[in-house]
PDB file of N, CA and C in Angstrom:
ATOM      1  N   UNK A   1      -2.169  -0.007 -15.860  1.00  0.00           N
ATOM      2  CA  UNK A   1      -2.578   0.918 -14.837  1.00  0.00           C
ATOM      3  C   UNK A   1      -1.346   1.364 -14.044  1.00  0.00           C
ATOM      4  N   UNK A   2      -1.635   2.436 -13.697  1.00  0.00           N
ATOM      5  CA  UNK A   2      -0.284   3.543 -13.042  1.00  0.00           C
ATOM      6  C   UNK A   2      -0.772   3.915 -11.522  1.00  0.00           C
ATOM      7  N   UNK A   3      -0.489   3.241 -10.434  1.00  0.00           N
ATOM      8  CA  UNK A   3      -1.036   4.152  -9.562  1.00  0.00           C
ATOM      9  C   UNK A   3      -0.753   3.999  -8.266  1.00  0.00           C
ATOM     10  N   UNK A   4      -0.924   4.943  -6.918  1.00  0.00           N
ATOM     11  CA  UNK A   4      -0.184   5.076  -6.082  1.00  0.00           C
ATOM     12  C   UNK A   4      -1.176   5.143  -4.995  1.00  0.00           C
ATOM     13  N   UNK A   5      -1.312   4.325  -4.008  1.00  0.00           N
ATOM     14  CA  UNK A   5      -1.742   4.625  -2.590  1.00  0.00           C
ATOM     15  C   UNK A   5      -1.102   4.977  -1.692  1.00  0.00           C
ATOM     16  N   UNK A   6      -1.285   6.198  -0.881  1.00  0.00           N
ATOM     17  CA  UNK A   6      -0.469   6.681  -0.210  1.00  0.00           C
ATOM     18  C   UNK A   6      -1.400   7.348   0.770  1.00  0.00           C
ATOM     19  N   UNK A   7      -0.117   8.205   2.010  1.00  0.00           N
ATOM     20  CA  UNK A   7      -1.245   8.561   3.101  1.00  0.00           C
ATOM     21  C   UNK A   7      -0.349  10.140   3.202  1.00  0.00           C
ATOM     22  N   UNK A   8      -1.223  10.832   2.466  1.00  0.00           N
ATOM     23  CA  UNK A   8      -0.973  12.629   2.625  1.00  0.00           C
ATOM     24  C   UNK A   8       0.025  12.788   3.514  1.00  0.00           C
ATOM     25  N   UNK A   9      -0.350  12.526   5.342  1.00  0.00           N
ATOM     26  CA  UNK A   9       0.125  12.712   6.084  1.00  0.00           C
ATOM     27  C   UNK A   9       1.351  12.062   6.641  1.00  0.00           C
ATOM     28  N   UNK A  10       2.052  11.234   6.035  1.00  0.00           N
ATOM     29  CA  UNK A  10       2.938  10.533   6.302  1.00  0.00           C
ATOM     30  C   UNK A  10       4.381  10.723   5.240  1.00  0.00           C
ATOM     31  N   UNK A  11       5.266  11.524   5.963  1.00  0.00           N
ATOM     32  CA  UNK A  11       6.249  12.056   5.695  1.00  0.00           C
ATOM     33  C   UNK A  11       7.090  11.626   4.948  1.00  0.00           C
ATOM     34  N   UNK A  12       7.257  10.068   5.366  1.00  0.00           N
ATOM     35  CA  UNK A  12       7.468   8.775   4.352  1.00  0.00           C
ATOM     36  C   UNK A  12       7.296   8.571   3.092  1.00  0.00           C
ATOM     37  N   UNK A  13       5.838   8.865   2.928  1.00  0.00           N
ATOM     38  CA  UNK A  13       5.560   8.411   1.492  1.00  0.00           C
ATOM     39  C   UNK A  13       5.390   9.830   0.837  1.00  0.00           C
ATOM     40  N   UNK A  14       5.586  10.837   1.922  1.00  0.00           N
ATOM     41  CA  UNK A  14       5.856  12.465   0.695  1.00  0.00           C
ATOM     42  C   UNK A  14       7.280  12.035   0.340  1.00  0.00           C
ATOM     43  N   UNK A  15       8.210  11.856   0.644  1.00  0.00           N
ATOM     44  CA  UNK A  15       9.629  11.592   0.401  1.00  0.00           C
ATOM     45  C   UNK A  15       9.452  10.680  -0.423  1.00  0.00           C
ATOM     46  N   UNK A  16       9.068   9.551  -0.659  1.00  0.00           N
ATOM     47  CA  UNK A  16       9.218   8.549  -1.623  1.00  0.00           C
ATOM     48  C   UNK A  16       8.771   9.241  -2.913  1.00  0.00           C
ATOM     49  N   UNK A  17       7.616   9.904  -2.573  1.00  0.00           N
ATOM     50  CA  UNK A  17       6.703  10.412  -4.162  1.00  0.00           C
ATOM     51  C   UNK A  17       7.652  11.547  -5.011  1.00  0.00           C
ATOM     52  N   UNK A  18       8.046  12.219  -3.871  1.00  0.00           N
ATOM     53  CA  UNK A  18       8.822  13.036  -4.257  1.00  0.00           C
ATOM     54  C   UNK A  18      10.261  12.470  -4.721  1.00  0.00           C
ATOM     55  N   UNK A  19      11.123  11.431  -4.670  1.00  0.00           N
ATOM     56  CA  UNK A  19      11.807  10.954  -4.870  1.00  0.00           C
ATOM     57  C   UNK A  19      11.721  10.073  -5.975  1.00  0.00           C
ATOM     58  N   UNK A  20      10.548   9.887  -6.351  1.00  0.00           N
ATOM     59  CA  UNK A  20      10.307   8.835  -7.562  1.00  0.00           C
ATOM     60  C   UNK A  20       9.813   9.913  -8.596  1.00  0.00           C
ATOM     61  N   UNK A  21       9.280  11.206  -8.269  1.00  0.00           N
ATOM     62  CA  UNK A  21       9.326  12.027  -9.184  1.00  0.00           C
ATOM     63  C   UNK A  21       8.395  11.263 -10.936  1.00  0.00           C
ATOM     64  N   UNK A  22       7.301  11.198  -9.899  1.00  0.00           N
ATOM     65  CA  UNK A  22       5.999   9.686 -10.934  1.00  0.00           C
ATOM     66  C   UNK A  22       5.435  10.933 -11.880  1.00  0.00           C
ATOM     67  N   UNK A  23       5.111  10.287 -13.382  1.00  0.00           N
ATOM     68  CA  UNK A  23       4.635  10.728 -14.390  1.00  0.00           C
ATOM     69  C   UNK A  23       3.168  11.149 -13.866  1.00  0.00           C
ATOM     70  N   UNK A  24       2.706  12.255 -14.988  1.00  0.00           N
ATOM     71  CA  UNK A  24       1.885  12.683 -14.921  1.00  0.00           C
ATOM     72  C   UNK A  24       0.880  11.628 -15.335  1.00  0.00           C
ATOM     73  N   UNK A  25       1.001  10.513 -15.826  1.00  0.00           N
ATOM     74  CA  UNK A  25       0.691   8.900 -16.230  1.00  0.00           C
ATOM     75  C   UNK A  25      -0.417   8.704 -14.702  1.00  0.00           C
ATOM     76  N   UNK A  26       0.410   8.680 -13.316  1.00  0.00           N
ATOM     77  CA  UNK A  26       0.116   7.851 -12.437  1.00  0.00           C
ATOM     78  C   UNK A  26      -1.216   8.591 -11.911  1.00  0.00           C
ATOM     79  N   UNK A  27      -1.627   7.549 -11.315  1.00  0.00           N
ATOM     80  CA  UNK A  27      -3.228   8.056  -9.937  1.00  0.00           C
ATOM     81  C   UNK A  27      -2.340   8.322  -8.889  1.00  0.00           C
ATOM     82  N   UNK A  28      -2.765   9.458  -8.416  1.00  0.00           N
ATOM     83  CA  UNK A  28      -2.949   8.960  -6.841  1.00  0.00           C
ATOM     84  C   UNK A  28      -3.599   9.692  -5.874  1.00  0.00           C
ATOM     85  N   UNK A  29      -3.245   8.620  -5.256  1.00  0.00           N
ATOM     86  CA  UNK A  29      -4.757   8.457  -4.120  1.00  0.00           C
ATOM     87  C   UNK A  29      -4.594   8.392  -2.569  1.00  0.00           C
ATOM     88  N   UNK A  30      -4.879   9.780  -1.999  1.00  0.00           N
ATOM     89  CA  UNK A  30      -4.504   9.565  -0.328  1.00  0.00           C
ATOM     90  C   UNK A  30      -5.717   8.827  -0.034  1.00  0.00           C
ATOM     91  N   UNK A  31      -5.371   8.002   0.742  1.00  0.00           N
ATOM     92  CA  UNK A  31      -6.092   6.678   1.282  1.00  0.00           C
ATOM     93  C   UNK A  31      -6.915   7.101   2.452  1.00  0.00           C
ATOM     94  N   UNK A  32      -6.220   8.602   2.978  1.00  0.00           N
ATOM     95  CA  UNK A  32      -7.173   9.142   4.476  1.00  0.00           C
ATOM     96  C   UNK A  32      -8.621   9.456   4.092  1.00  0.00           C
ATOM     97  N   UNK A  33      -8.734  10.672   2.695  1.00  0.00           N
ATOM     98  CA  UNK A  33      -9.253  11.439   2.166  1.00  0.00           C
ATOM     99  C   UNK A  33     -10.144  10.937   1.077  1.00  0.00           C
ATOM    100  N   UNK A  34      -9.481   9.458   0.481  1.00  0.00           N
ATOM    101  CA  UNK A  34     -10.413   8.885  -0.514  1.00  0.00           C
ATOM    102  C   UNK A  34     -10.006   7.418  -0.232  1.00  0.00           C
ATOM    103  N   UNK A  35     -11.422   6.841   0.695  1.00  0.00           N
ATOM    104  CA  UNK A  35     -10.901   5.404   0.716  1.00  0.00           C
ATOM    105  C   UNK A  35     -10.949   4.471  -0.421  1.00  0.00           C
ATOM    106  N   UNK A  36     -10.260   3.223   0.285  1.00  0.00           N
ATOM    107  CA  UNK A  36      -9.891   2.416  -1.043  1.00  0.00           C
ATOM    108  C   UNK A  36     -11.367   1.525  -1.031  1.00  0.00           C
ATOM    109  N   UNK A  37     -11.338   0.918  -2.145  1.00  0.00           N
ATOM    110  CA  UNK A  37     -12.806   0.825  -2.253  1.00  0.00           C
ATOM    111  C   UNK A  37     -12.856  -1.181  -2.147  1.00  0.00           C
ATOM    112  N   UNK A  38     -13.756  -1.679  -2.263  1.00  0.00           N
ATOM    113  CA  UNK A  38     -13.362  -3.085  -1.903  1.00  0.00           C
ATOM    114  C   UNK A  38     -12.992  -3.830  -3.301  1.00  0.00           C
ATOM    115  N   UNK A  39     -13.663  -3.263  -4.975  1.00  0.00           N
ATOM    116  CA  UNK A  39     -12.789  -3.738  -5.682  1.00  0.00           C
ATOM    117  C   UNK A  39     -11.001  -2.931  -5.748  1.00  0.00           C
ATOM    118  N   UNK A  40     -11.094  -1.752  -5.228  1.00  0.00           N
ATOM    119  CA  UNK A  40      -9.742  -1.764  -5.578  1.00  0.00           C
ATOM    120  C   UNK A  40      -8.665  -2.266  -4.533  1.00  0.00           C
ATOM    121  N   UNK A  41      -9.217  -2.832  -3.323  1.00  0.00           N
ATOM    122  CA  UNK A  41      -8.370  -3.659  -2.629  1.00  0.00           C
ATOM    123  C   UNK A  41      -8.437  -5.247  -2.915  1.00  0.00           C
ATOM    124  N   UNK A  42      -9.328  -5.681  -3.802  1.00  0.00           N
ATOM    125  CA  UNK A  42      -9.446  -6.823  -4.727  1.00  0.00           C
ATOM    126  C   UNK A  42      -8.044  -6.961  -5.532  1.00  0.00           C
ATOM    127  N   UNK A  43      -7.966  -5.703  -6.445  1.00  0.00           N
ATOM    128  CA  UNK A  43      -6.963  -5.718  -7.544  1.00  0.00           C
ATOM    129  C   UNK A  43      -6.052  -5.516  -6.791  1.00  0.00           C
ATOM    130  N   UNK A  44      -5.979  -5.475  -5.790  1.00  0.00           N
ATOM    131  CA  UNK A  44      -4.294  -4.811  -4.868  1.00  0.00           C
ATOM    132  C   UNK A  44      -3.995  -6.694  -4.449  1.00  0.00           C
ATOM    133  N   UNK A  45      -4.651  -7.640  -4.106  1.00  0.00           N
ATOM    134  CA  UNK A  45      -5.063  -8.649  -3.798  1.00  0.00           C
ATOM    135  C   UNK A  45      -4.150  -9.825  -4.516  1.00  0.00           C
ATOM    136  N   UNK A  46      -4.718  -9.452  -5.779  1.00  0.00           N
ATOM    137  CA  UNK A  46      -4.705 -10.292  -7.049  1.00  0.00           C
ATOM    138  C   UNK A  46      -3.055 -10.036  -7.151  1.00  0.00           C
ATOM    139  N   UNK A  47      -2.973  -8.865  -7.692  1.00  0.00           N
ATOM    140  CA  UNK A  47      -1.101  -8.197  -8.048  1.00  0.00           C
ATOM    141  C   UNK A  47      -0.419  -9.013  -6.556  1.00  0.00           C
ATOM    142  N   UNK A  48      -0.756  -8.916  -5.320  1.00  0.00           N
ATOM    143  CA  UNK A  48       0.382  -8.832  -4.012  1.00  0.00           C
ATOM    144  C   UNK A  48       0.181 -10.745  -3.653  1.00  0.00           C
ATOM    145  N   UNK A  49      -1.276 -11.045  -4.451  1.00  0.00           N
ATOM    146  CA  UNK A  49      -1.181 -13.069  -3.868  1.00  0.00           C
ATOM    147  C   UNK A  49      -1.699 -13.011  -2.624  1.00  0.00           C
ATOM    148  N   UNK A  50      -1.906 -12.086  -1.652  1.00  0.00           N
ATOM    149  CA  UNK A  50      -2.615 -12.520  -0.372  1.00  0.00           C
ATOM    150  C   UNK A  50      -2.898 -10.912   0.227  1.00  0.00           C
ATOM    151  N   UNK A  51      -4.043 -10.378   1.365  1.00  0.00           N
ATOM    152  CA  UNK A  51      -4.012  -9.433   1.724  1.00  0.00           C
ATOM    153  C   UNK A  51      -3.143  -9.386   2.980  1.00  0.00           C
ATOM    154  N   UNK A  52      -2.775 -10.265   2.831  1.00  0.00           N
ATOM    155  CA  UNK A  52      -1.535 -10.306   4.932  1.00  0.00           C
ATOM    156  C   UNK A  52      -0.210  -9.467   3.806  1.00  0.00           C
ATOM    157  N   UNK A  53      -0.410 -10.026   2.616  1.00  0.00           N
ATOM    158  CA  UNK A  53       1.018  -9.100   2.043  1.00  0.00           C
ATOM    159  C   UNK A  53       0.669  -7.616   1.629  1.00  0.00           C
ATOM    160  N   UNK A  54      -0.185  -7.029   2.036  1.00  0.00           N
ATOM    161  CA  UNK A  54      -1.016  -5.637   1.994  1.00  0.00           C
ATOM    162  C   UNK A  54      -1.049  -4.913   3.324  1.00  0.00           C
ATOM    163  N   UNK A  55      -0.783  -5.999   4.288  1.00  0.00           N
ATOM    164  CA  UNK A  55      -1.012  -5.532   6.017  1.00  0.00           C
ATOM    165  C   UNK A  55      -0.067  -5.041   6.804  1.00  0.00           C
ATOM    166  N   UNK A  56      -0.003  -3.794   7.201  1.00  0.00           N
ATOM    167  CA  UNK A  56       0.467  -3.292   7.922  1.00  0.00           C
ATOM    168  C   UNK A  56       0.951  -3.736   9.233  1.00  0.00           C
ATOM    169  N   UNK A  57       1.829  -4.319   9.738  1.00  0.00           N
ATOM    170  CA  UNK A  57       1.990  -5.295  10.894  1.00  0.00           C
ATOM    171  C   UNK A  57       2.543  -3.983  12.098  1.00  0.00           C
ATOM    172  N   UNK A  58       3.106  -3.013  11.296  1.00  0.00           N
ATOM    173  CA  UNK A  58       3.704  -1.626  12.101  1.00  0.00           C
ATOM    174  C   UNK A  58       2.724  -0.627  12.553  1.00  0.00           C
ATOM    175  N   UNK A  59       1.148  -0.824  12.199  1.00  0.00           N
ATOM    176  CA  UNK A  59       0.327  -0.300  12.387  1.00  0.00           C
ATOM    177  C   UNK A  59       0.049   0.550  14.245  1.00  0.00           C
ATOM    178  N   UNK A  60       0.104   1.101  14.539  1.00  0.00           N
ATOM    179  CA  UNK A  60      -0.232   2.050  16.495  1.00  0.00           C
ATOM    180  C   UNK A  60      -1.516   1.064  16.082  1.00  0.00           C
ATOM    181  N   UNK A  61      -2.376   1.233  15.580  1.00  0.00           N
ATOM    182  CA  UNK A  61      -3.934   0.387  15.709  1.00  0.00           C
ATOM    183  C   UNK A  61      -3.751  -1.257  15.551  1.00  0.00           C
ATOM    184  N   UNK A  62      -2.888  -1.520  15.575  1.00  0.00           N
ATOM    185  CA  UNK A  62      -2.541  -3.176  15.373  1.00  0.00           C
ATOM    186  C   UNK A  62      -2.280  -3.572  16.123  1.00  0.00           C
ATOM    187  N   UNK A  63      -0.987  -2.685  17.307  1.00  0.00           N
ATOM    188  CA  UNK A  63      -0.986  -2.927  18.875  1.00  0.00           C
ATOM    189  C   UNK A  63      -1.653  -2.672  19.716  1.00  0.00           C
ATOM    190  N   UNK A  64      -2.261  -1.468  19.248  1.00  0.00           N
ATOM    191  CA  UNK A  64      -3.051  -1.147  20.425  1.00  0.00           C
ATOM    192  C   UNK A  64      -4.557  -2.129  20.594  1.00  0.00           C
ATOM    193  N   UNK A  65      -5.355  -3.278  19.266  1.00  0.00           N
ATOM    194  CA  UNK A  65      -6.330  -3.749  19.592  1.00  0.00           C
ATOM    195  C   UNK A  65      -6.024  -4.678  19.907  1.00  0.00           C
ATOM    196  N   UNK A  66      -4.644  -5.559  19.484  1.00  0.00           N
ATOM    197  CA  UNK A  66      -3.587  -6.812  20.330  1.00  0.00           C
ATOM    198  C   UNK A  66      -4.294  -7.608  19.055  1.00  0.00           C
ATOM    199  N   UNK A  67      -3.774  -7.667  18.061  1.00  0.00           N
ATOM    200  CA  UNK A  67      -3.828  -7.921  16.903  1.00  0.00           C
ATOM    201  C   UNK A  67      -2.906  -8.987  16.773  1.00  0.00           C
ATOM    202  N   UNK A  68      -1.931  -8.419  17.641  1.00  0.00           N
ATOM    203  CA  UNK A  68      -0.540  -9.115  17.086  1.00  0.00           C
ATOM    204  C   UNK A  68      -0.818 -11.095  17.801  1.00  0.00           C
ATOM    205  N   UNK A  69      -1.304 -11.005  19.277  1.00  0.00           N
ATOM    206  CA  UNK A  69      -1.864 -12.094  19.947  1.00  0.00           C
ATOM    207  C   UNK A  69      -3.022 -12.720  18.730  1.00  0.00           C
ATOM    208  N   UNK A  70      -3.360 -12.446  18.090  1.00  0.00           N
ATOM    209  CA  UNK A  70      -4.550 -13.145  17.511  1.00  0.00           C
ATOM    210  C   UNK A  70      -3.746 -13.918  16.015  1.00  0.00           C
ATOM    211  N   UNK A  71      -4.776 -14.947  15.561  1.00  0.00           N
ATOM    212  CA  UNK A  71      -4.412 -16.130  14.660  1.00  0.00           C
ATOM    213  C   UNK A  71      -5.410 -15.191  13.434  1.00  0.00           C
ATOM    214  N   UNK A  72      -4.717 -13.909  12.519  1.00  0.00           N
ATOM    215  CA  UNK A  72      -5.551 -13.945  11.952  1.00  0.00           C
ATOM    216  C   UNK A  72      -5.305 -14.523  10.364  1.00  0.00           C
ATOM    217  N   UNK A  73      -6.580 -14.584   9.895  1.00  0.00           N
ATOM    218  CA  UNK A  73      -6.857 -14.984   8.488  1.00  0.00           C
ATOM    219  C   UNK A  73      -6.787 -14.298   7.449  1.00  0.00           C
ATOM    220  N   UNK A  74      -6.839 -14.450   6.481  1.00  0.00           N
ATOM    221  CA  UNK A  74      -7.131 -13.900   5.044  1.00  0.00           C
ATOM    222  C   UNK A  74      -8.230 -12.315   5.133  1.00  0.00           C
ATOM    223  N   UNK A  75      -9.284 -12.976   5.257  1.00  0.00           N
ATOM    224  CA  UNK A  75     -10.740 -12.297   5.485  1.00  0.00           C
ATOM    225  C   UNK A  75     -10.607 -11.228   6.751  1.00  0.00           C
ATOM    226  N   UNK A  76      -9.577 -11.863   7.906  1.00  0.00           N
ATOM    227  CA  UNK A  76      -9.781 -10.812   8.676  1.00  0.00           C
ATOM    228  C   UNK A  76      -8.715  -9.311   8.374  1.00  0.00           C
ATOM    229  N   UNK A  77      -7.525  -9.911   7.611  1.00  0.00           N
ATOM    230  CA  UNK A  77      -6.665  -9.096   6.959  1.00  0.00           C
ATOM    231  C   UNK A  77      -7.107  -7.532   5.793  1.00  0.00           C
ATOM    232  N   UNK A  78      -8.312  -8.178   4.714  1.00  0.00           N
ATOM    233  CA  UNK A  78      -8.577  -7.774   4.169  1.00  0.00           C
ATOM    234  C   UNK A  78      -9.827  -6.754   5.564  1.00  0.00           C
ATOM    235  N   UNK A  79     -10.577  -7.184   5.872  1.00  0.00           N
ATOM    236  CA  UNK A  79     -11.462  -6.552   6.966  1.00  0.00           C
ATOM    237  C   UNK A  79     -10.639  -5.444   7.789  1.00  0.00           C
ATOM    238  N   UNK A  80      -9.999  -5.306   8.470  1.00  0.00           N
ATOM    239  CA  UNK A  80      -9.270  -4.332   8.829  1.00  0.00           C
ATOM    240  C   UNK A  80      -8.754  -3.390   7.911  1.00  0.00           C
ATOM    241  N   UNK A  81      -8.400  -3.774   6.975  1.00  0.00           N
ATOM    242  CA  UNK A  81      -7.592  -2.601   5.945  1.00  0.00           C
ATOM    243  C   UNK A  81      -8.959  -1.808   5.118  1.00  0.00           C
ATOM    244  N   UNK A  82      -9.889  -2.464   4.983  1.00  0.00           N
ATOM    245  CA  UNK A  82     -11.224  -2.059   4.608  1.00  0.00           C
ATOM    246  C   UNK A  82     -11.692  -1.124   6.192  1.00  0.00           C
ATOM    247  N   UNK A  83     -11.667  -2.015   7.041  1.00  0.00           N
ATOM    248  CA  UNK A  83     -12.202  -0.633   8.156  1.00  0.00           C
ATOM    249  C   UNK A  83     -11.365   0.536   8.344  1.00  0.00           C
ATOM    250  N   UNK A  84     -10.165   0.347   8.615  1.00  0.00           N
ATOM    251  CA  UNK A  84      -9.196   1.758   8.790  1.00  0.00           C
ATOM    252  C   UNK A  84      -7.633   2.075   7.554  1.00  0.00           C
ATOM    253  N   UNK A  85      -7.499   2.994   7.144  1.00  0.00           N
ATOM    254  CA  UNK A  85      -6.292   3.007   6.323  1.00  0.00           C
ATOM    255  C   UNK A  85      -5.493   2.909   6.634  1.00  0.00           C
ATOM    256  N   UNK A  86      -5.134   2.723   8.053  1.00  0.00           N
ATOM    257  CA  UNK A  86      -3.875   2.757   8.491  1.00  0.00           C
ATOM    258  C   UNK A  86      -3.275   1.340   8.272  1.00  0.00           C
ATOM    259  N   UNK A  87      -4.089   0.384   8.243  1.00  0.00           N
ATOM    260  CA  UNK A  87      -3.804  -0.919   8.135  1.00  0.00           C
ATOM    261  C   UNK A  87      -3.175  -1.115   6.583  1.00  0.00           C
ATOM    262  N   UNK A  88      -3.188  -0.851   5.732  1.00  0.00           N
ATOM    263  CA  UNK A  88      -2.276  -0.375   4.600  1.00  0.00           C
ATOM    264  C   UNK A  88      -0.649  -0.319   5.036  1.00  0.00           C
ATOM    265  N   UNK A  89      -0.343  -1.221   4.156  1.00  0.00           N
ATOM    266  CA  UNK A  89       1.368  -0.745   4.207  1.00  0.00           C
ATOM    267  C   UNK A  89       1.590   0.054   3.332  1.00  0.00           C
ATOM    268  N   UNK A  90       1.860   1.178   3.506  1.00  0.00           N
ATOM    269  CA  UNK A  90       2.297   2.183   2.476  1.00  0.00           C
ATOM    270  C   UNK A  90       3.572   2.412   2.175  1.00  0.00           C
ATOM    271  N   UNK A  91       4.187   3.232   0.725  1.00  0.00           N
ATOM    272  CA  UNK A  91       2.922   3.355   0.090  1.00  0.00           C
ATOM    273  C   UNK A  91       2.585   1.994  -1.024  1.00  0.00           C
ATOM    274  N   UNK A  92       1.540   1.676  -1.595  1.00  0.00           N
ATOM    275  CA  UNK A  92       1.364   0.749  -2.527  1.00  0.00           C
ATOM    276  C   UNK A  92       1.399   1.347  -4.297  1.00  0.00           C
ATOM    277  N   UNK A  93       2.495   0.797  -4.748  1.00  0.00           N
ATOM    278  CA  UNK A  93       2.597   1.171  -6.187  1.00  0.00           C
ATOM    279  C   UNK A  93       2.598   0.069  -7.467  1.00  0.00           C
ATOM    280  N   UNK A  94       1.492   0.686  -8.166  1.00  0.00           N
ATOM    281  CA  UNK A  94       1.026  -0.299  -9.088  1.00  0.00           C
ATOM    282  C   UNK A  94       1.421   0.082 -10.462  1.00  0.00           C
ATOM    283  N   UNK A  95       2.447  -0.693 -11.541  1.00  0.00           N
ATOM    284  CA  UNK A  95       2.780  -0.528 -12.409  1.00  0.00           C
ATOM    285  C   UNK A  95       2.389  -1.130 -13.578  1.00  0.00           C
ATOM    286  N   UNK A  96       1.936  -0.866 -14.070  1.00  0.00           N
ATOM    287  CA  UNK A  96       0.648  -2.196 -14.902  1.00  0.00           C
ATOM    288  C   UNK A  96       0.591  -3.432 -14.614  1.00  0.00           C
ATOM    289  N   UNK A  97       1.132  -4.724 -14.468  1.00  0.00           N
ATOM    290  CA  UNK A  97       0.964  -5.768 -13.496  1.00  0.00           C
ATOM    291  C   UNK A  97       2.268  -5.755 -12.450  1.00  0.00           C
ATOM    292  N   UNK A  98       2.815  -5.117 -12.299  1.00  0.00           N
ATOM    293  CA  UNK A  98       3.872  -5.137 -10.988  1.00  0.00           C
ATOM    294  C   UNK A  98       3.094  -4.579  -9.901  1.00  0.00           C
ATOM    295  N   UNK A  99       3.254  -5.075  -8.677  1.00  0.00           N
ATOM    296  CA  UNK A  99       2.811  -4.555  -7.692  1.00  0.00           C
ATOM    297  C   UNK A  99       4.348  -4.476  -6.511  1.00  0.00           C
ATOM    298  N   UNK A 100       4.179  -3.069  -6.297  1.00  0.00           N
ATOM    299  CA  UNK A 100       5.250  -2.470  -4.577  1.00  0.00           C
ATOM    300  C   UNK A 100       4.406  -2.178  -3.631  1.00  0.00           C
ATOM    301  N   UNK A 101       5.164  -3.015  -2.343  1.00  0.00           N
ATOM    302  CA  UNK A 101       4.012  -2.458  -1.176  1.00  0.00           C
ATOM    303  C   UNK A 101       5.351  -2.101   0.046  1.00  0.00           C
ATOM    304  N   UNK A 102       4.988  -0.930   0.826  1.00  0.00           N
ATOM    305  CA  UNK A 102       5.711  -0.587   1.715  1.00  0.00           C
ATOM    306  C   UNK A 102       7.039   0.291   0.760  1.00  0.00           C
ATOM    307  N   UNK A 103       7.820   0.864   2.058  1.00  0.00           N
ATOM    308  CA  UNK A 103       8.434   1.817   2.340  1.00  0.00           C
ATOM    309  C   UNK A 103      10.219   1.392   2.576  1.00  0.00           C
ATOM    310  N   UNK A 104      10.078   0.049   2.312  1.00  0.00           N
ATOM    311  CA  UNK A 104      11.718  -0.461   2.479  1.00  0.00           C
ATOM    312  C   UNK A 104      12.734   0.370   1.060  1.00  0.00           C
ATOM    313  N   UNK A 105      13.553   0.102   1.655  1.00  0.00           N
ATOM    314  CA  UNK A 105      14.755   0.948   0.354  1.00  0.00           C
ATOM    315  C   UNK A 105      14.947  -0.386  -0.935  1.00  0.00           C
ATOM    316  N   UNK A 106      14.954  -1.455  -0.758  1.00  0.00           N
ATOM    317  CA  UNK A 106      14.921  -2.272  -1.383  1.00  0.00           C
ATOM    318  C   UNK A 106      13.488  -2.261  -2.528  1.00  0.00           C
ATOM    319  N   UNK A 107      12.486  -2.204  -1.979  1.00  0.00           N
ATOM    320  CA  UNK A 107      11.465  -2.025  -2.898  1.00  0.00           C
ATOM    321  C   UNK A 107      11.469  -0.320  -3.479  1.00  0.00           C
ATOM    322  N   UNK A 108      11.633   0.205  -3.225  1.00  0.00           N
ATOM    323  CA  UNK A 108      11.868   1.897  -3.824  1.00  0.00           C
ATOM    324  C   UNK A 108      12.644   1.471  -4.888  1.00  0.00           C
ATOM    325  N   UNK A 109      13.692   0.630  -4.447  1.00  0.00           N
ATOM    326  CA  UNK A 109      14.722   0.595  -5.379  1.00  0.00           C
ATOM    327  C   UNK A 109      14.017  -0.586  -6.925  1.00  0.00           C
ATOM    328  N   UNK A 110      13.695  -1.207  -6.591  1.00  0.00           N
ATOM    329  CA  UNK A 110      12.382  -2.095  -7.590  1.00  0.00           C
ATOM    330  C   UNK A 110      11.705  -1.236  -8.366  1.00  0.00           C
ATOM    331  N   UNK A 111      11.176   0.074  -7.502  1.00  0.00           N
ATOM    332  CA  UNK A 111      10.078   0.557  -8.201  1.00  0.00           C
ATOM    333  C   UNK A 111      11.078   1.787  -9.189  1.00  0.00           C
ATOM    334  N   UNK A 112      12.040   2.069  -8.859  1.00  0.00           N
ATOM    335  CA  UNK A 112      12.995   2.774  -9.771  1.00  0.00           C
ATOM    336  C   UNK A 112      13.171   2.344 -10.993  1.00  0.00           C
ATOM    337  N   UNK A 113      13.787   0.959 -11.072  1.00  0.00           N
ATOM    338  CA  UNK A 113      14.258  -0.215 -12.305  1.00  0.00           C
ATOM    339  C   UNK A 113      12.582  -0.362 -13.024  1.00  0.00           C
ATOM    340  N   UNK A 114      11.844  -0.433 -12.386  1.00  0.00           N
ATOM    341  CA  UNK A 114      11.027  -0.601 -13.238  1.00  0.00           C
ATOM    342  C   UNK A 114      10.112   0.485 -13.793  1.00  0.00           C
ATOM    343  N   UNK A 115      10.432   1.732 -12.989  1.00  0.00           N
ATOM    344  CA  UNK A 115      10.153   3.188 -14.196  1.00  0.00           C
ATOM    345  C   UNK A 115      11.367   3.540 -15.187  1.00  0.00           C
ATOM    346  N   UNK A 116      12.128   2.394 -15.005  1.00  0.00           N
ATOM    347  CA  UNK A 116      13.388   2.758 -15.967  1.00  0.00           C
ATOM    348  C   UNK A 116      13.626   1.684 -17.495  1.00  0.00           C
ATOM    349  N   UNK A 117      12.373   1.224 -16.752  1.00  0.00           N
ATOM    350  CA  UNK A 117      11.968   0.365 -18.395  1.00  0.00           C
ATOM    351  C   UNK A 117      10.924   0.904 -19.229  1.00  0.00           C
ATOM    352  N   UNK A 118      10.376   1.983 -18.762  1.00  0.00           N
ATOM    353  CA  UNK A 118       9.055   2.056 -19.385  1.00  0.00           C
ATOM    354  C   UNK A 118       9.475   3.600 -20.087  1.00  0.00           C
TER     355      UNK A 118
END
């Protein structure tokens, strides 16, 4: 599987997409416009080992509900990213079992080497 979660509106991940210049192979999927569904944040799950490694910690909605003060869990990780998209670290790129999450230059750079094997 080939595929890309991303958020239309975020300037960030137009620059990345556009910079990775992804096969006509890949999905993708603005996350505003078509939410993610609870198996496909399952399979995002499985590939990343935990949903806190899916969570947006940079989130405006993460400070502003004081998120950051709270002890959260697994369940509540996955629960938030299921209620709003913003809780998503974007963007998330899935390469048949490789999983990239977020916007660091270091992982761009991952997800390069590994369209450069295929």
């Amino acid at each position: 599987m080939k595929k890309v979660y991303y958020l239309k509106t975020c300037s960030t991940c137009i620059r990345i997409l556009k910079d990775l210049n992804l096969s006509s192979e890949f999905v993708i999927q603005d996350i505003k416009t078509e939410e993610i569904t609870v198996k496909q944040l399952e399979q995002m799950k499985e590939l990343a080992g935990s949903y806190e490694a899916l969570f947006s910690k940079r989130s405006k909605l993460y400070k502003e509900m004081g998120l950051k003060t709270q002890n959260l869990e697994e369940r509540d990780y996955k629960h938030y990213i299921l209620e709003h998209y913003t809780f998503l670290s974007r963007p998330v790129i899935i390469i048949n079992d490789s999983i990239f999450i977020g916007n660091s230059k270091n992982n761009i750079e991952a997800v390069k080497l590994e369209l450069s094997k295929s």
